[in-house]
Protein backbone atom coordinates (compact mmCIF):
# COMPACT_ATOMS: atom_id res chain seq x y z
CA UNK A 1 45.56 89.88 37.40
CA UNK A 2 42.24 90.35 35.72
CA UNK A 3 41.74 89.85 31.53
CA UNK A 4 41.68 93.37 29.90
CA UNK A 5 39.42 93.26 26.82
CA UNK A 6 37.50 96.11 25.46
CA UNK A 7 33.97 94.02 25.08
CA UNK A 8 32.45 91.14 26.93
CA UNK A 9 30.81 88.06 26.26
CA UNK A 10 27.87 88.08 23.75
CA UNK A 11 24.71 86.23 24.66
CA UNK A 12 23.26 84.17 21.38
CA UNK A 13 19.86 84.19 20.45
CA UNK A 14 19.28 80.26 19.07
CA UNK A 15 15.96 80.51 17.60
CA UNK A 16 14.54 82.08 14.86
CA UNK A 17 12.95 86.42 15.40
CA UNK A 18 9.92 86.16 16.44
CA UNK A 19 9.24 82.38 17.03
CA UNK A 20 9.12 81.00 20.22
CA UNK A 21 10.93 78.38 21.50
CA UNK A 22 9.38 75.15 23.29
CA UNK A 23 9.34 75.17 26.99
CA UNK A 24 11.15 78.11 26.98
CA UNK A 25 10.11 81.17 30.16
CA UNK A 26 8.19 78.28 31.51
CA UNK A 27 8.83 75.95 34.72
CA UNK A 28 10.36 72.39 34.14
CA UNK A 29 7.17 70.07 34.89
CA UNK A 30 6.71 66.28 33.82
CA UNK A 31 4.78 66.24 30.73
CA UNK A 32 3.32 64.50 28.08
CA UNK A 33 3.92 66.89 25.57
CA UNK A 34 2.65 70.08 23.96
CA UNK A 35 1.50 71.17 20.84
CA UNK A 36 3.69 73.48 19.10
CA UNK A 37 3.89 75.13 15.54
CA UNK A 38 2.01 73.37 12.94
CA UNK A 39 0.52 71.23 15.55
CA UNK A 40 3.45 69.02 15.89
CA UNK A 41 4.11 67.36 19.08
CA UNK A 42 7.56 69.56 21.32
CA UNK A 43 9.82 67.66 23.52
CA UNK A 44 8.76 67.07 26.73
CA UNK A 45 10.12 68.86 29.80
CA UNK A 46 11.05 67.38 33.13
CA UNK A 47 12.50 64.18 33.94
CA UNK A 48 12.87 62.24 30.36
CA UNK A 49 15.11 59.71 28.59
CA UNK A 50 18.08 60.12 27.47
CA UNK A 51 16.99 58.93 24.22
CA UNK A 52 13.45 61.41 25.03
CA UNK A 53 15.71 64.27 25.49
CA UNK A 54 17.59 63.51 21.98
CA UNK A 55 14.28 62.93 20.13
CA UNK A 56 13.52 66.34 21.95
CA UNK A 57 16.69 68.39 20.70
CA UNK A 58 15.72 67.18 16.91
CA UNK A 59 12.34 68.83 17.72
CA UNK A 60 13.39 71.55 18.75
CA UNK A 61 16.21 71.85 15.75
CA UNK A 62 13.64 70.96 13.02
CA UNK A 63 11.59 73.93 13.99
CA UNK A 64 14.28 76.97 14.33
CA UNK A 65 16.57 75.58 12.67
CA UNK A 66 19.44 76.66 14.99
CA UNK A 67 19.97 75.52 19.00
CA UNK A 68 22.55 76.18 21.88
CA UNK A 69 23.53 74.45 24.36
CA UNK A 70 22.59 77.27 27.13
CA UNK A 71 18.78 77.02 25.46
CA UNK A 72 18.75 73.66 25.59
CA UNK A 73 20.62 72.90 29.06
CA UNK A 74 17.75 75.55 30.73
CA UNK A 75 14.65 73.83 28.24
CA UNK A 76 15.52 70.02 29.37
CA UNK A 77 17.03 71.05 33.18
CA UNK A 78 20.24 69.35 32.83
CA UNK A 79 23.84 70.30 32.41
CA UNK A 80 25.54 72.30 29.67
CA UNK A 81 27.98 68.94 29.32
CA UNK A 82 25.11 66.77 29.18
CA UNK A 83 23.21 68.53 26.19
CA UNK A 84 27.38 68.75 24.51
CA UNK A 85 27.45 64.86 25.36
CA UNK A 86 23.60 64.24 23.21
CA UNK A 87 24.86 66.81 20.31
CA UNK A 88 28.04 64.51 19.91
CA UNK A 89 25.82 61.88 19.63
CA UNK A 90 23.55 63.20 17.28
CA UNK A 91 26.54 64.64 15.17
CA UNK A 92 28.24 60.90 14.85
CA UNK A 93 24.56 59.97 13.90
CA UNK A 94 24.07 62.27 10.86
CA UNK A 95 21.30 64.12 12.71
CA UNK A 96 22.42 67.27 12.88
CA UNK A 97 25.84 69.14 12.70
CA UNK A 98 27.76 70.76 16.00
CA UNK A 99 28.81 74.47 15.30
CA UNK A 100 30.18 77.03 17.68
CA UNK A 101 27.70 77.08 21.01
CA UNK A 102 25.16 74.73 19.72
CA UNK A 103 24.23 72.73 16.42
CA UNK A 104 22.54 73.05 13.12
CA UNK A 105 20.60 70.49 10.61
CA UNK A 106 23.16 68.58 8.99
CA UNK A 107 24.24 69.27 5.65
CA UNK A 108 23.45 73.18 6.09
CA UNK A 109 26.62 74.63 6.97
CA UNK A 110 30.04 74.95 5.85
CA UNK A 111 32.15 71.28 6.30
CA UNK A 112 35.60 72.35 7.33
CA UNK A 113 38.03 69.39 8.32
CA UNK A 114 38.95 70.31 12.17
CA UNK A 115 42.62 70.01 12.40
CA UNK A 116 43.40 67.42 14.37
CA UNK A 117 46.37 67.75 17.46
CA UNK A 118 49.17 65.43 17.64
CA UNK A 119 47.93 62.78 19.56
CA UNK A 120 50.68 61.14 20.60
CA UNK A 121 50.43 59.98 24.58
CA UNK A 122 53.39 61.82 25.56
CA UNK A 123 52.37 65.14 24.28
CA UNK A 124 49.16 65.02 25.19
CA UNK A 125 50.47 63.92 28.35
CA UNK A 126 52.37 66.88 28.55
CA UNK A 127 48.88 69.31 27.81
CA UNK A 128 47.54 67.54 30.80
CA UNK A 129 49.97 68.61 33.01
CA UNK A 130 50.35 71.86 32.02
CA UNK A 131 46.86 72.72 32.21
CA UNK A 132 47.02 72.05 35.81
CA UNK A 133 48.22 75.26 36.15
CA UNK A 134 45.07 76.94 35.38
CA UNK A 135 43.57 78.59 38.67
CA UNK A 136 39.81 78.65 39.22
CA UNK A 137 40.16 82.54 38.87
CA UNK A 138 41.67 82.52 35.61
CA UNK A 139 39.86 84.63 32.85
CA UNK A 140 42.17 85.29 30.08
CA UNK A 141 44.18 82.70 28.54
CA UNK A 142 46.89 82.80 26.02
CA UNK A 143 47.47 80.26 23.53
CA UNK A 144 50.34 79.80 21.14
CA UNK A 145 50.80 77.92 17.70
CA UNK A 146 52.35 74.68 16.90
CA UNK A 147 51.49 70.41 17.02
CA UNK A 148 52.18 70.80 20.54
CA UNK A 149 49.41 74.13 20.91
CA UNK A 150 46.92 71.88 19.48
CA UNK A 151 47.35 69.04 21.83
CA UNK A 152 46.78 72.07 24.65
CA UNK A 153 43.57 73.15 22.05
CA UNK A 154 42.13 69.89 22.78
CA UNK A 155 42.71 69.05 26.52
CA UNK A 156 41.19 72.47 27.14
CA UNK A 157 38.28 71.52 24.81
CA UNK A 158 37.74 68.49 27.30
CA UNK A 159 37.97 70.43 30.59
CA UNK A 160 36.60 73.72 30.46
CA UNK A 161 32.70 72.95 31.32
CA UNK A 162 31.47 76.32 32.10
CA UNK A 163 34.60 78.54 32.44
CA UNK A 164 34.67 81.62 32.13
CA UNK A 165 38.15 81.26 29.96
CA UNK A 166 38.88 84.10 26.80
CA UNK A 167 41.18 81.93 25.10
CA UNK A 168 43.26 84.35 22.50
CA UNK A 169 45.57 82.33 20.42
CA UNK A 170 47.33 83.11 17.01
CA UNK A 171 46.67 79.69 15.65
CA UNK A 172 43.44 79.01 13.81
CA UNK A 173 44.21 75.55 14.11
CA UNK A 174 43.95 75.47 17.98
CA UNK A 175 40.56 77.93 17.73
CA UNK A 176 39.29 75.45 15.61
CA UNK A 177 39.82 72.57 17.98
CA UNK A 178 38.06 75.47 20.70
CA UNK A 179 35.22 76.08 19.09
CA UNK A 180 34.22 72.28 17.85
CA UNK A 181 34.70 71.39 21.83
CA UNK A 182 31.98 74.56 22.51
CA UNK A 183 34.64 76.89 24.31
CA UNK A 184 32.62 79.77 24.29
CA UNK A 185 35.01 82.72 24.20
CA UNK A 186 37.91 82.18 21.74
CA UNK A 187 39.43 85.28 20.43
CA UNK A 188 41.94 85.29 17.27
CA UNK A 189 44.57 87.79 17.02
CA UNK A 190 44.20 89.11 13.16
CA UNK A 191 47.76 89.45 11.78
CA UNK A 192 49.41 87.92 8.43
CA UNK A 193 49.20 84.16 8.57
CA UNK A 194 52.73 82.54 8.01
CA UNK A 195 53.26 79.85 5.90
CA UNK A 196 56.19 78.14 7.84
CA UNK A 197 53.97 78.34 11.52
CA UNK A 198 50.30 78.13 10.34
CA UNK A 199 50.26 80.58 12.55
CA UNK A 200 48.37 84.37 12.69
CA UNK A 201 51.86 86.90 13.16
CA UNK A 202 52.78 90.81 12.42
CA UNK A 203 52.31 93.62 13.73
CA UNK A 204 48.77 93.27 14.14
CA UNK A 205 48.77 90.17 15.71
CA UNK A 206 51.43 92.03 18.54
CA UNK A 207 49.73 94.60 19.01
CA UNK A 208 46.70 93.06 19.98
CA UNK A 209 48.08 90.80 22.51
CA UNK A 210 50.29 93.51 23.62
CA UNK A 211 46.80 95.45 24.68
CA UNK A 212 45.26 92.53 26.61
CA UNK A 213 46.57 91.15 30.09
CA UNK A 214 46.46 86.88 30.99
CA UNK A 215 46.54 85.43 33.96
CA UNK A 216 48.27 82.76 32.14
CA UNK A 217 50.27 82.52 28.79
CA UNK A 218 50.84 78.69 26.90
CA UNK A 219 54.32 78.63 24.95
CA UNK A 220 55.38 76.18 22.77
CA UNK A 221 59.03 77.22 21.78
CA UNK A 222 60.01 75.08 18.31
CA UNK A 223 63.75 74.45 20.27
CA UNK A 224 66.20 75.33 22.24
CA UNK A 225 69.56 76.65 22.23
CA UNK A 226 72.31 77.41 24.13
CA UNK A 227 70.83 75.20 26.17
CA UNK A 228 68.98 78.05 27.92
CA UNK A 229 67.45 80.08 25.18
CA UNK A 230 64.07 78.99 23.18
CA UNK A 231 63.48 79.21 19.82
CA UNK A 232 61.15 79.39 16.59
CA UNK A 233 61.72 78.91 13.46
CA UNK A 234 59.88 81.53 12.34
CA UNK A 235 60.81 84.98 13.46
CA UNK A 236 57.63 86.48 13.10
CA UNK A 237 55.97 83.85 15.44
CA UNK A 238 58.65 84.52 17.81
CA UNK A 239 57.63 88.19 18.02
CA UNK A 240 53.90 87.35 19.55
CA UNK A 241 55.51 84.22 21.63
CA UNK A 242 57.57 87.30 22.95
CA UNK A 243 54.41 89.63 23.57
CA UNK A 244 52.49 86.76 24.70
CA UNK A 245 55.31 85.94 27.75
CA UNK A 246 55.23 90.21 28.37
CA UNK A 247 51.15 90.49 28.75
CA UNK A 248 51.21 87.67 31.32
CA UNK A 249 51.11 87.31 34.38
CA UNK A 250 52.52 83.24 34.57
CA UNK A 251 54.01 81.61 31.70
CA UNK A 252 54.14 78.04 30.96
CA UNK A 253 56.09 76.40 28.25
CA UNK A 254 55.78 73.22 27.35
CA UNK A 255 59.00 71.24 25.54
CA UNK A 256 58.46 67.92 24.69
CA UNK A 257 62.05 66.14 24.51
CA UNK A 258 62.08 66.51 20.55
CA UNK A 259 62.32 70.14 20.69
CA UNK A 260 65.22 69.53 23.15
CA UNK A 261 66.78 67.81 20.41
CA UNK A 262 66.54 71.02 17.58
CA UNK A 263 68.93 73.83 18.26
CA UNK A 264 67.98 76.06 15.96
CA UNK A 265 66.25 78.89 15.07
CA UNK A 266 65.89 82.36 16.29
CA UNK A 267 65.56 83.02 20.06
CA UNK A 268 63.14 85.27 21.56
CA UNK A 269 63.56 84.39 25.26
CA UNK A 270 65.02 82.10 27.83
CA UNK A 271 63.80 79.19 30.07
CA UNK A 272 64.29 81.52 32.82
CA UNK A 273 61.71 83.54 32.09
CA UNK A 274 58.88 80.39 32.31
CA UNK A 275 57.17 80.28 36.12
CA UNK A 276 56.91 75.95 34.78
CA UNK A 277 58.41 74.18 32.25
CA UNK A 278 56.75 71.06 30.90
CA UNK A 279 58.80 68.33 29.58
CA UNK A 280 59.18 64.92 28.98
CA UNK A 281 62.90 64.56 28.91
CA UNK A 282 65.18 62.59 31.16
CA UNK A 283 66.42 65.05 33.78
CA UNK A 284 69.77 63.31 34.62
CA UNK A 285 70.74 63.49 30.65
CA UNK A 286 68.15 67.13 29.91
CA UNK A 287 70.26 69.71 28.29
CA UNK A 288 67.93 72.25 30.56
CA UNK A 289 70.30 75.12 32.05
CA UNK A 290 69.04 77.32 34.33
CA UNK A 291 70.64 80.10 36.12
CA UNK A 292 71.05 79.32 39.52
CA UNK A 293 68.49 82.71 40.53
CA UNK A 294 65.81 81.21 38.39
CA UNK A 295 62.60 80.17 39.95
CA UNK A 296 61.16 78.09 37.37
CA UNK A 297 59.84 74.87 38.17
CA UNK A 298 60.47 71.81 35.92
CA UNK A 299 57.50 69.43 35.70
CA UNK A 300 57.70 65.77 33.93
CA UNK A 301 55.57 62.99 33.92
């Protein structure tokens, strides 16, 4: 079903009003190099060097003092992962400093600490596979909170290229992750932010999921009981894991075998109602229950 939003993407402007950025509205040629601004010599267009193409990005960067990846990939006729691969480079270098859709001198932005996902194999083992369930016409994504919603933060950091993905999620942890891997369209619910699930919850944080349709919801329940029901700990994250299972269209939720392992806390829906389940736990011992009309499929490693 298509993503229901109320605005679309925004295209970014990258370089400063009213100067003009090298190469830029003109047709990719092998060159020497031009003159720009201050008579300083702009990167050079066409087939170059990787190492050309770098020197060219800190060109380009020391004159507007903002660039984006779109610019760039369209100035230097390459790939939008290609220019992502030289900023990462130039980031671990000191050279300049990756931001949301492109980069900025170093040192001239805000340094936040990007939280960083469990990294365990097994759970990020466990993002891999439920990713899969992405289909090429997905638009709107839902992610939820929790260690486990940032492993999922950062194996969709690595994979989505050029989607056109909305991720919403009520974690600013996992947006975080999003943004530093260049997703272009992450969207945070608003809401109160709970101290127990670092997580964005409330009535504002329902309502606006409640108002937007995914094609496909990510659910990270904290445990299970009853053996069929899942759980969080905190209520009030509970309320937009409900909302987010409601306002989609397929729901994956991904247990890892230590949730398995924590019955409690307060239910807000059952296993039944995931279209995949995502575990690593042994299936011959699983405490799993599902009623015998469910259709859910269990995937493991």
């Amino acid at each position: 079903m298509p993503w229901v939003g109320r605005h679309g993407p925004q295209r970014e402007s990258c370089g400063k009003p009213g100067f003009p950025i090298p190469g830029a509205n003109r047709p990719l040629q092998a060159s020497t190099g031009t003159t720009g601004p201050n008579n300083s010599s702009t990167p050079e267009v066409g087939m170059v060097s990787v190492r050309g193409r770098q020197t060219g990005i800190l060109a380009i960067l020391a004159h507007t003092g903002r660039v984006g990846v779109g610019m760039l990939a369209e100035h230097f006729g390459v790939t939008s992962e290609t220019i992502r691969r030289d900023l990462r480079v130039l980031e671990d270098r000191g050279q300049l400093q990756r931001v949301h859709g492109g980069a900025i001198p170093p040192g001239k932005g805000v340094h936040i600490t990007t939280p960083q996902p469990d990294s365990t194999t097994d759970v990020i083992a466990l993002a891999r596979l439920a990713v899969d369930f992405i289909q090429p016409d997905t638009r709107g994504i839902f992610l939820d909170s929790g260690p486990v919603a940032l492993a999922l933060a950062a194996v969709l950091g690595e994979i989505h290229g050029d989607g056109r993905w909305t991720v919403v999620t009520t974690s600013p942890a996992a947006g975080m992750i999003l943004a530093r891997a260049g997703m272009p369209r992450i969207t945070m619910t608003g809401g109160r932010m709970s101290r127990g699930s670092q997580s964005l919850t409330g009535r504002t944080a329902v309502e606006m999921i409640t108002a937007l349709r995914a094609e496909i919801s990510f659910i990270c329940p904290d445990g299970l009981v009853d053996a069929h029901s899942v759980t969080a700990l905190d209520p009030a994250a509970g309320a937009t894991r409900r909302a987010m299972i409601t306002n989609s269209s397929f729901t994956v939720m991904v247990l890892p075998a230590t949730s398995l392992r924590q019955p409690r806390g307060i239910a807000f829906g059952a296993l039944s109602e995931a279209d995949v389940v995502v575990t690593d736990a042994d299936p011959a011992t699983s405490p799993l229950i599902f009623p015998s009309a469910s259709n859910t499929q269990v995937v493991t490693p």
